[in-house]
Protein backbone atom coordinates (compact mmCIF):
# COMPACT_ATOMS: atom_id res chain seq x y z
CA UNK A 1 0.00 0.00 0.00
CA UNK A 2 1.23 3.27 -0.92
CA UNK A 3 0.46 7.15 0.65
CA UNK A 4 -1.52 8.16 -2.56
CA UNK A 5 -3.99 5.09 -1.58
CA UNK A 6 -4.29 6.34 1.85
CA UNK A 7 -4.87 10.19 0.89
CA UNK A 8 -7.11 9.37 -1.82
CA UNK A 9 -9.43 7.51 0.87
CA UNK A 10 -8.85 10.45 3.33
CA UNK A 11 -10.37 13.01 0.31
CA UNK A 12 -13.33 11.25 -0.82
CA UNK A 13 -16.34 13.10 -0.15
CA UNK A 14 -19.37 11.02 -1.43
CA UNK A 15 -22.57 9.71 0.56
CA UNK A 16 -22.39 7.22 1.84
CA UNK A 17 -19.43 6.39 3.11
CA UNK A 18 -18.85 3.41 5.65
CA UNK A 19 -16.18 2.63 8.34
CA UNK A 20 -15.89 0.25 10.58
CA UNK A 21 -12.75 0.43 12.75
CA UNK A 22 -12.75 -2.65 14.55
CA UNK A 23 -10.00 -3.65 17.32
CA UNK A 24 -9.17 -7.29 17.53
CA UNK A 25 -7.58 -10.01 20.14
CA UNK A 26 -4.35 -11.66 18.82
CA UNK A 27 -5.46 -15.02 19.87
CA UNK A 28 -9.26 -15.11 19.79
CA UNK A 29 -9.43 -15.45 15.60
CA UNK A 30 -12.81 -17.14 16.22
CA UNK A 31 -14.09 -14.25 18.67
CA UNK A 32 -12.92 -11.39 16.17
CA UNK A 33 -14.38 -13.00 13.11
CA UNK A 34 -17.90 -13.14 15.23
CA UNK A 35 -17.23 -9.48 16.25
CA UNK A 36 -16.47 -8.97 12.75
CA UNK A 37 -19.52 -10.11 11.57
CA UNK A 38 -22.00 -8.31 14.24
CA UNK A 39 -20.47 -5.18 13.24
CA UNK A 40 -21.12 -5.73 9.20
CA UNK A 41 -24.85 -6.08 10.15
CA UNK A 42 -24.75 -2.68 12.28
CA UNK A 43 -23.23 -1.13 9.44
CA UNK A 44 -25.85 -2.97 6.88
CA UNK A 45 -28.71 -1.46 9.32
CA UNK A 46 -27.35 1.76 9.36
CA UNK A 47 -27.64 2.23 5.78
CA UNK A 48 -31.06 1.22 5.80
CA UNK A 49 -31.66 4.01 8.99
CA UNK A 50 -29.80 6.85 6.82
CA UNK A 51 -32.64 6.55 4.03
CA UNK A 52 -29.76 4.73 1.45
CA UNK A 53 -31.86 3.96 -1.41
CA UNK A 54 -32.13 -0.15 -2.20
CA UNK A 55 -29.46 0.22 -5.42
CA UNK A 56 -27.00 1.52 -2.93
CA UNK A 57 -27.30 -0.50 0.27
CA UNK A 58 -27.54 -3.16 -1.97
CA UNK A 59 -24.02 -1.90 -3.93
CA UNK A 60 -22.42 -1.07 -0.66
CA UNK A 61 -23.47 -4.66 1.01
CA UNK A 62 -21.59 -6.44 -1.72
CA UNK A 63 -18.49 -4.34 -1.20
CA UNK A 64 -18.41 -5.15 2.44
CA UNK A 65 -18.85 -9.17 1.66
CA UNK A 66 -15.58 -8.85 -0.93
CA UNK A 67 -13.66 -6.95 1.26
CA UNK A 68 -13.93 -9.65 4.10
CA UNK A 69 -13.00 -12.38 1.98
CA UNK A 70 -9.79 -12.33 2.65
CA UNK A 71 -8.60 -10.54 5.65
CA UNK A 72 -5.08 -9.60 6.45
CA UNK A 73 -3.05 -12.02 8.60
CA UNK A 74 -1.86 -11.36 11.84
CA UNK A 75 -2.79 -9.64 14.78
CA UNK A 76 -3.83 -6.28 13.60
CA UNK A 77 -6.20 -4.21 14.28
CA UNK A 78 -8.45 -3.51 11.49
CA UNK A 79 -10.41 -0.78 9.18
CA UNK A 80 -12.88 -1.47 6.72
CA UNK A 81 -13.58 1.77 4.15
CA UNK A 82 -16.52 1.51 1.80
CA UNK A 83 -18.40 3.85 -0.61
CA UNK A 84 -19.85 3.37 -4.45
CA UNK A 85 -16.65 3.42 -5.48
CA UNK A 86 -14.08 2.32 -2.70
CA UNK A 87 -13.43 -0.68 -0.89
CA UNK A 88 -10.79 -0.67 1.21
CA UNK A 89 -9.90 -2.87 4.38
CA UNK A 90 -6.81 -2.00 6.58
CA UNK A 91 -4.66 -3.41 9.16
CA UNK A 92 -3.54 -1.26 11.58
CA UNK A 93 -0.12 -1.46 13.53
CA UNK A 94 -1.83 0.05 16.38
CA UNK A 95 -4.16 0.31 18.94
CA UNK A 96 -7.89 1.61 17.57
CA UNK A 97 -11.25 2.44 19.02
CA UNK A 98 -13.93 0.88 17.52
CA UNK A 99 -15.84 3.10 15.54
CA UNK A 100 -19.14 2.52 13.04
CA UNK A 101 -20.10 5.41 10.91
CA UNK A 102 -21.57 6.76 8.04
CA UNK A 103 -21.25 10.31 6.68
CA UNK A 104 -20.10 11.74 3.37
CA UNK A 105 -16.44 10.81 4.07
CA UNK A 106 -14.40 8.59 5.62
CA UNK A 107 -13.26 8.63 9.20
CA UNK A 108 -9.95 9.67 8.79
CA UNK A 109 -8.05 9.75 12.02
CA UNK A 110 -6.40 6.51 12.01
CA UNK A 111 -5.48 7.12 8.49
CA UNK A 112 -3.85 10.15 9.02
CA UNK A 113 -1.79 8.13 11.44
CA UNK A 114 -0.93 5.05 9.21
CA UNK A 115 -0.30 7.59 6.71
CA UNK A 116 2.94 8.10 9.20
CA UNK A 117 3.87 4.77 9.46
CA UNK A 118 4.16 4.08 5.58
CA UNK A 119 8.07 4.89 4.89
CA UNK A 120 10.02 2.54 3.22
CA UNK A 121 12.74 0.95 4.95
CA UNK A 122 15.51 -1.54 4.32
CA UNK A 123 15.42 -5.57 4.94
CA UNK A 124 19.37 -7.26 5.04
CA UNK A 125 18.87 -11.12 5.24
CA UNK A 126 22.02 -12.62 6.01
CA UNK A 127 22.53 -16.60 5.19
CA UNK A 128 26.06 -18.68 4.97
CA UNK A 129 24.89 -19.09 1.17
CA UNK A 130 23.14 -16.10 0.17
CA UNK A 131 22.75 -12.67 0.74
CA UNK A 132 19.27 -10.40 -0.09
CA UNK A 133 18.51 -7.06 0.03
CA UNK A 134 14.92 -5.61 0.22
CA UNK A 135 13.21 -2.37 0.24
CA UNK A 136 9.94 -2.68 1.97
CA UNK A 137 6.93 -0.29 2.76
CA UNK A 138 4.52 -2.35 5.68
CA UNK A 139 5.07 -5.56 4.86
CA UNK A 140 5.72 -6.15 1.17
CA UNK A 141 9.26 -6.99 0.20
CA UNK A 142 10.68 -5.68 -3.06
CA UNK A 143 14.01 -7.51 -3.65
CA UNK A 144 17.00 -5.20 -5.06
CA UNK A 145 18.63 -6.74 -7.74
CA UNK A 146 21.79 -4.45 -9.22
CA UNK A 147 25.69 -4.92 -9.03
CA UNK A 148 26.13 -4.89 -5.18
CA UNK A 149 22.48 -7.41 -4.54
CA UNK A 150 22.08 -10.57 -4.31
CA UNK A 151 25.14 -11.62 -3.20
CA UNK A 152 25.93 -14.92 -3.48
CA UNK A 153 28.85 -17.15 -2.45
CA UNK A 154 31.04 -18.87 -5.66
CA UNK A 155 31.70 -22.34 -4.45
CA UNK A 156 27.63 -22.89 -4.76
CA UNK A 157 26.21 -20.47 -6.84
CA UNK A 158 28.03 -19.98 -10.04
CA UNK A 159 25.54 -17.93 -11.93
CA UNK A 160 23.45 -16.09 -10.50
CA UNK A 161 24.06 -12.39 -8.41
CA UNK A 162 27.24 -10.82 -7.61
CA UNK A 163 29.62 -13.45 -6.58
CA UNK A 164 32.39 -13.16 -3.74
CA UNK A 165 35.25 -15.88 -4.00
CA UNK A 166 35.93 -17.30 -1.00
CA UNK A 167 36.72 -21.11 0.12
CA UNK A 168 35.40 -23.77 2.01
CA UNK A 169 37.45 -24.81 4.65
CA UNK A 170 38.06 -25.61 8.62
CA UNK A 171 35.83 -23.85 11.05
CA UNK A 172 38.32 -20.95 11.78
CA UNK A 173 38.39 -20.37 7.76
CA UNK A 174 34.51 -20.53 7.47
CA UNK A 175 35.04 -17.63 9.89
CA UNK A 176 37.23 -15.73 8.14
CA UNK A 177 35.11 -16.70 5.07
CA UNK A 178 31.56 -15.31 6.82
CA UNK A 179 33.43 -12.27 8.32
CA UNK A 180 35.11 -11.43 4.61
CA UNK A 181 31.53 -11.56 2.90
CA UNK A 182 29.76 -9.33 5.58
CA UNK A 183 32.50 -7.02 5.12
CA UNK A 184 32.16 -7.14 1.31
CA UNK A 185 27.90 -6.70 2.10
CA UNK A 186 28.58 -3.67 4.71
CA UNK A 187 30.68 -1.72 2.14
CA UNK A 188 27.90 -1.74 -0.34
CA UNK A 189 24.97 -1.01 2.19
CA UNK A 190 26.82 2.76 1.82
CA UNK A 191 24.81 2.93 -1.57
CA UNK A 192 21.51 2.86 0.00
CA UNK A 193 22.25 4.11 3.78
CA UNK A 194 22.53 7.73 1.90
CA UNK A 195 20.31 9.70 4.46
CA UNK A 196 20.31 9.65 8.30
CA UNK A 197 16.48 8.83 8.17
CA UNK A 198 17.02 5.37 6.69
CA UNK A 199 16.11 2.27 8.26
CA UNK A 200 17.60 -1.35 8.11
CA UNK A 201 15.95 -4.29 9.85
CA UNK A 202 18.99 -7.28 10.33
CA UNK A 203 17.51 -10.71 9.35
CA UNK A 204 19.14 -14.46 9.54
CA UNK A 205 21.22 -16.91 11.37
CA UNK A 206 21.71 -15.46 15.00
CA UNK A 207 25.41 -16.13 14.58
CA UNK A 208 25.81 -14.56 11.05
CA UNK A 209 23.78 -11.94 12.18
CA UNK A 210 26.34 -11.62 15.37
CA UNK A 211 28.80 -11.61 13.28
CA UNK A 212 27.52 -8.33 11.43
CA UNK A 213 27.08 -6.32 14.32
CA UNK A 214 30.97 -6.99 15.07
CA UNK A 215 32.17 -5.70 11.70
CA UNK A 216 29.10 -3.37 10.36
CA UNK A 217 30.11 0.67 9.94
CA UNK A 218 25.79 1.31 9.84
CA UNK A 219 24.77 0.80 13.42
CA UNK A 220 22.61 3.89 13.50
CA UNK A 221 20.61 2.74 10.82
CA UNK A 222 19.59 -0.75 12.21
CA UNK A 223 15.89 -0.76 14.11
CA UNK A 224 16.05 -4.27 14.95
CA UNK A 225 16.87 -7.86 14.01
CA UNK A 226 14.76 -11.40 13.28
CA UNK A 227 16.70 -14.05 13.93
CA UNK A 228 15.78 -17.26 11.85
CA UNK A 229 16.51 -18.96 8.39
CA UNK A 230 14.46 -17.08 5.37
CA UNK A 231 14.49 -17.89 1.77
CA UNK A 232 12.38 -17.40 -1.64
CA UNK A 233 9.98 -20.04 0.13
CA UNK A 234 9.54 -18.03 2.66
CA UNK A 235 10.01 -14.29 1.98
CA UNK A 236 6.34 -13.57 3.05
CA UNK A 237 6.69 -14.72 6.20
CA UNK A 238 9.99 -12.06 6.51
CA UNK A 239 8.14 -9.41 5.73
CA UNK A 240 5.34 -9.82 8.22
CA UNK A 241 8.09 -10.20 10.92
CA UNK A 242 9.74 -7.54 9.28
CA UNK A 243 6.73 -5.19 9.61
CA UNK A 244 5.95 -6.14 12.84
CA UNK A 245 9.37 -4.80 14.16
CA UNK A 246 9.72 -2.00 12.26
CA UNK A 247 5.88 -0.56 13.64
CA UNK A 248 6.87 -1.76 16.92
CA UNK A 249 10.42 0.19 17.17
CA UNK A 250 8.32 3.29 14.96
CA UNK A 251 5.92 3.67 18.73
CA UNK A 252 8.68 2.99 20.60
CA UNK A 253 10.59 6.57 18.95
CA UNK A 254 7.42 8.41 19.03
CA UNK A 255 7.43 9.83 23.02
CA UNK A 256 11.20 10.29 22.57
CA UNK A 257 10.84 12.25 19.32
CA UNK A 258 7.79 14.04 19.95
CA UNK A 259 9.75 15.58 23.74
CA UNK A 260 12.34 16.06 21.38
CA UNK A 261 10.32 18.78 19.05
CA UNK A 262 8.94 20.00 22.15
CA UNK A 263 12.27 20.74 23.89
CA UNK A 264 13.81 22.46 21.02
CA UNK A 265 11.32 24.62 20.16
CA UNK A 266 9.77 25.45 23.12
CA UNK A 267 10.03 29.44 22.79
CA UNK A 268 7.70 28.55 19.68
CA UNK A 269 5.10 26.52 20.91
CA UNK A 270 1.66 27.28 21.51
CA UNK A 271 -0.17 24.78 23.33
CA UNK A 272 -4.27 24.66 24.34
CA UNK A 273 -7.14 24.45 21.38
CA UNK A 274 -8.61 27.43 21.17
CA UNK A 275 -4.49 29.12 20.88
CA UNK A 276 -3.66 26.70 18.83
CA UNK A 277 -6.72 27.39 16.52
CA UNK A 278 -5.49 30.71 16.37
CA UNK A 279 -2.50 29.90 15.04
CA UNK A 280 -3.55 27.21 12.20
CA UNK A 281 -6.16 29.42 11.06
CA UNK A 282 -3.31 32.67 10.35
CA UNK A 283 -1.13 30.34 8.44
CA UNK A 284 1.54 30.51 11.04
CA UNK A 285 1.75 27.24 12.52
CA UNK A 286 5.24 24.80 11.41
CA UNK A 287 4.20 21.48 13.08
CA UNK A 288 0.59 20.32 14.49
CA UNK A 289 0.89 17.68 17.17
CA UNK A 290 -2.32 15.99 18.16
CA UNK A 291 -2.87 12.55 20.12
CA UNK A 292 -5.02 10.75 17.23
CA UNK A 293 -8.58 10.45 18.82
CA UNK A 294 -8.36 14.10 20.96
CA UNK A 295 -11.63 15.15 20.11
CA UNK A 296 -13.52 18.46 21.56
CA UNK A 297 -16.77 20.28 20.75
CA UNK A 298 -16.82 23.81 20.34
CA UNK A 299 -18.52 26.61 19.24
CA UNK A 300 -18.25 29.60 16.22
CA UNK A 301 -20.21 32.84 15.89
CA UNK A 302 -20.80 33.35 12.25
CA UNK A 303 -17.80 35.50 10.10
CA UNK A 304 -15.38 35.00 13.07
CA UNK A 305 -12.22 32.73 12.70
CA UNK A 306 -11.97 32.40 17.25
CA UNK A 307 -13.76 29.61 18.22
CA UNK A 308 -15.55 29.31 21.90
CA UNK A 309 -16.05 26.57 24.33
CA UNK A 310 -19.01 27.75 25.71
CA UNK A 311 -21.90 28.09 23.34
CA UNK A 312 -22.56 32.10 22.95
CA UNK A 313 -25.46 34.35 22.23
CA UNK A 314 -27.60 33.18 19.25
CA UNK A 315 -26.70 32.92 16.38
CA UNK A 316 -23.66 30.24 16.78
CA UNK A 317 -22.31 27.44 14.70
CA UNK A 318 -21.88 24.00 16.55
CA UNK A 319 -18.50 22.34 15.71
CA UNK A 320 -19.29 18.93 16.76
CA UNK A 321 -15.23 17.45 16.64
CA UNK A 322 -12.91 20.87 16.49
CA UNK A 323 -10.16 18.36 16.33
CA UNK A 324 -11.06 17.43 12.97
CA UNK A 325 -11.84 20.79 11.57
CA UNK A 326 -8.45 21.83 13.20
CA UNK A 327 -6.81 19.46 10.76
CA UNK A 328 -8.17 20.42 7.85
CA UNK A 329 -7.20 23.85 8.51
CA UNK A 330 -3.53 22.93 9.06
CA UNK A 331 -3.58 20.79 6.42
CA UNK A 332 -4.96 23.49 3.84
CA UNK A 333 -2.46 25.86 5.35
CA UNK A 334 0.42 23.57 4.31
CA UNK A 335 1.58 23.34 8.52
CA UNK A 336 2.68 19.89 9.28
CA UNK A 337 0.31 17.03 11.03
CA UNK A 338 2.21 14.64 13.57
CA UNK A 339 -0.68 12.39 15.07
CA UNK A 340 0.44 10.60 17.94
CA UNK A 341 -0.80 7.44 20.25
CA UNK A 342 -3.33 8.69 23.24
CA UNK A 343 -1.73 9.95 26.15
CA UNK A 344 1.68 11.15 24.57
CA UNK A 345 -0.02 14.79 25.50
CA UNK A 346 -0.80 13.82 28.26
CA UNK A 347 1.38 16.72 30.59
CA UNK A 348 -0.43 19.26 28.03
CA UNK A 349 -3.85 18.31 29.43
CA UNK A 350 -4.41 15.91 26.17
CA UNK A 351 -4.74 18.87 23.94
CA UNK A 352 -3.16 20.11 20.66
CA UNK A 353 0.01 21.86 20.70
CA UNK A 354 1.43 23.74 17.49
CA UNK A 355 4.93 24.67 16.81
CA UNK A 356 5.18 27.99 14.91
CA UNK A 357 7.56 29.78 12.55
């Protein structure tokens, strides 16, 4: 999945439009299939409550069914995105609440936030016979294949890949062998380790991947390791472990990064809704951080940009989730949107902060 999927989901503006975000138990497959299911038929009945005319529920029911089909593997958390023309069904790398709604667009929270976790990174699998290289966004695995990748050794694999010429031998020459090849594979990671955002995941034999740790000149780009024996046979299986590590170590960073931002631009921070509403709406704001289900109602006298807490004299305008409106206004303002887990705010009472020019 790509960000242009995501953001064409998060602009669709059509009625109706169904999601169901649906949390899920790791081991209960059984229980969250049933859950599953219940959940469908709320969303079926609340077509038929929203006045959807027969052609249309009927349209959007059969969506649903084909979307379920086949659902994602693993433990994820799940959403399900359908209109007349979308079907989409997600899983998440992270906690969700369950939602069930239909409006005239997508609930978009939770995409905003995968949005963030969908940067490619880097997958090294490290055998005694072969060595891969992958580029991988979630869990898909695209295999590199130029002069530097795959590298394979001579004495079994004549034709194939770029070849390194070493020889069999006792086990303190396999050694030397293993340690010569690594060092042959960390002097070509420098063609792809170009930026100090990149990220490598380490994969393979726990003492070949030992081994490269000793010898490797790219420690700050490695985000973890998986240790067992991958091949062609089983490359899917990589990149779900793969994925799973590199969304695990992505929440890990986010309290750490998030202080970070805060820290070092502190003289330039406004914090508290209706301040940082202020802000977004006069263009000024650099970086929006919100936790990713913060929402607040609030209220808006007509041809003023302030918004209220308190409903005012007649005549008002009810915003029933400011959170969301306050994205769309940083995001047509060109600021920055950093959605984080719940609770990373929490010393900032849970609300927005913005970080300004």
């Amino acid at each position: 999945m790509e960000t242009k999927e995501i953001d064409e989901l998060i602009q669709v503006r059509d009625f109706p439009c169904l999601s169901i975000i649906l949390p899920l138990q790791p081991t209960e497959v059984t229980k969250n299939f049933e859950s599953l299911k219940r959940y469908i038929q709320v969303a079926k009945g609340l077509l038929k409550a929203h006045s959807c005319d027969e052609e249309t529920q009927a349209l959007i029911s059969l969506k649903i069914d084909e979307a379920i089909r086949v659902l994602p593997t693993g433990s994820h958390d799940l959403g399900i995105f359908v209109s007349s023309d979308y079907a989409s069904i997600i899983p998440f790398p992270f906690t969700v609440k369950r939602k069930i709604a239909i409006q005239d667009h997508f609930e978009s929270r939770d995409l905003l936030y995968f949005r963030q976790y969908l940067m490619p990174y880097y997958v090294l699998n490290l055998s005694k016979q072969t060595i891969h290289l992958y580029i991988s966004c979630m869990s898909e695995l695209e295999e590199i294949h130029d002069g530097n990748f795959p590298l394979v050794y001579e004495e079994q694999y004549k034709n194939s890949g770029r070849i390194v010429n070493v020889n069999k031998g006792s086990k303190k020459k396999d050694h030397v062998r293993t340690k010569t090849v690594l060092s042959d594979v960390d002097a070509h990671l420098v063609n792809y380790m170009s930026s100090s955002d990149q990220k490598l995941i380490i994969a393979g034999n726990q003492k070949v991947v030992d081994t490269f740790f000793k010898i490797t000149h790219h420690s700050k780009f490695i985000i973890g390791e998986i240790e067992g024996s991958f091949n062609n046979k089983n490359v899917i299986e990589l990149g779900n472990a793969a994925w799973v590590t590199y969304a695990k170590r992505r929440r890990d960073e986010e309290p750490e990064f998030i202080q970070t931002q805060l820290e070092l631009r502190k003289e330039r921070m406004a914090e508290g809704l209706r301040s940082v509403w202020k802000i977004a709406t006069e263009g000024r704001g650099n970086l929006l951080i919100m936790e990713k289900d913060f929402h607040c109602m609030a209220y808006q006298q007509p041809d003023q940009l302030r918004i209220l807490m308190q409903p005012p004299a007649k005549p008002y305008n009810v915003l029933h989730d400011a959170g969301d409106e306050l994205i769309k206004i940083a995001s047509r303002n060109n600021t920055q949107i950093l959605l984080t887990e719940n609770d990373r705010l929490k010393k900032m009472g849970h609300l927005p902060v913005v970080l300004c020019y």
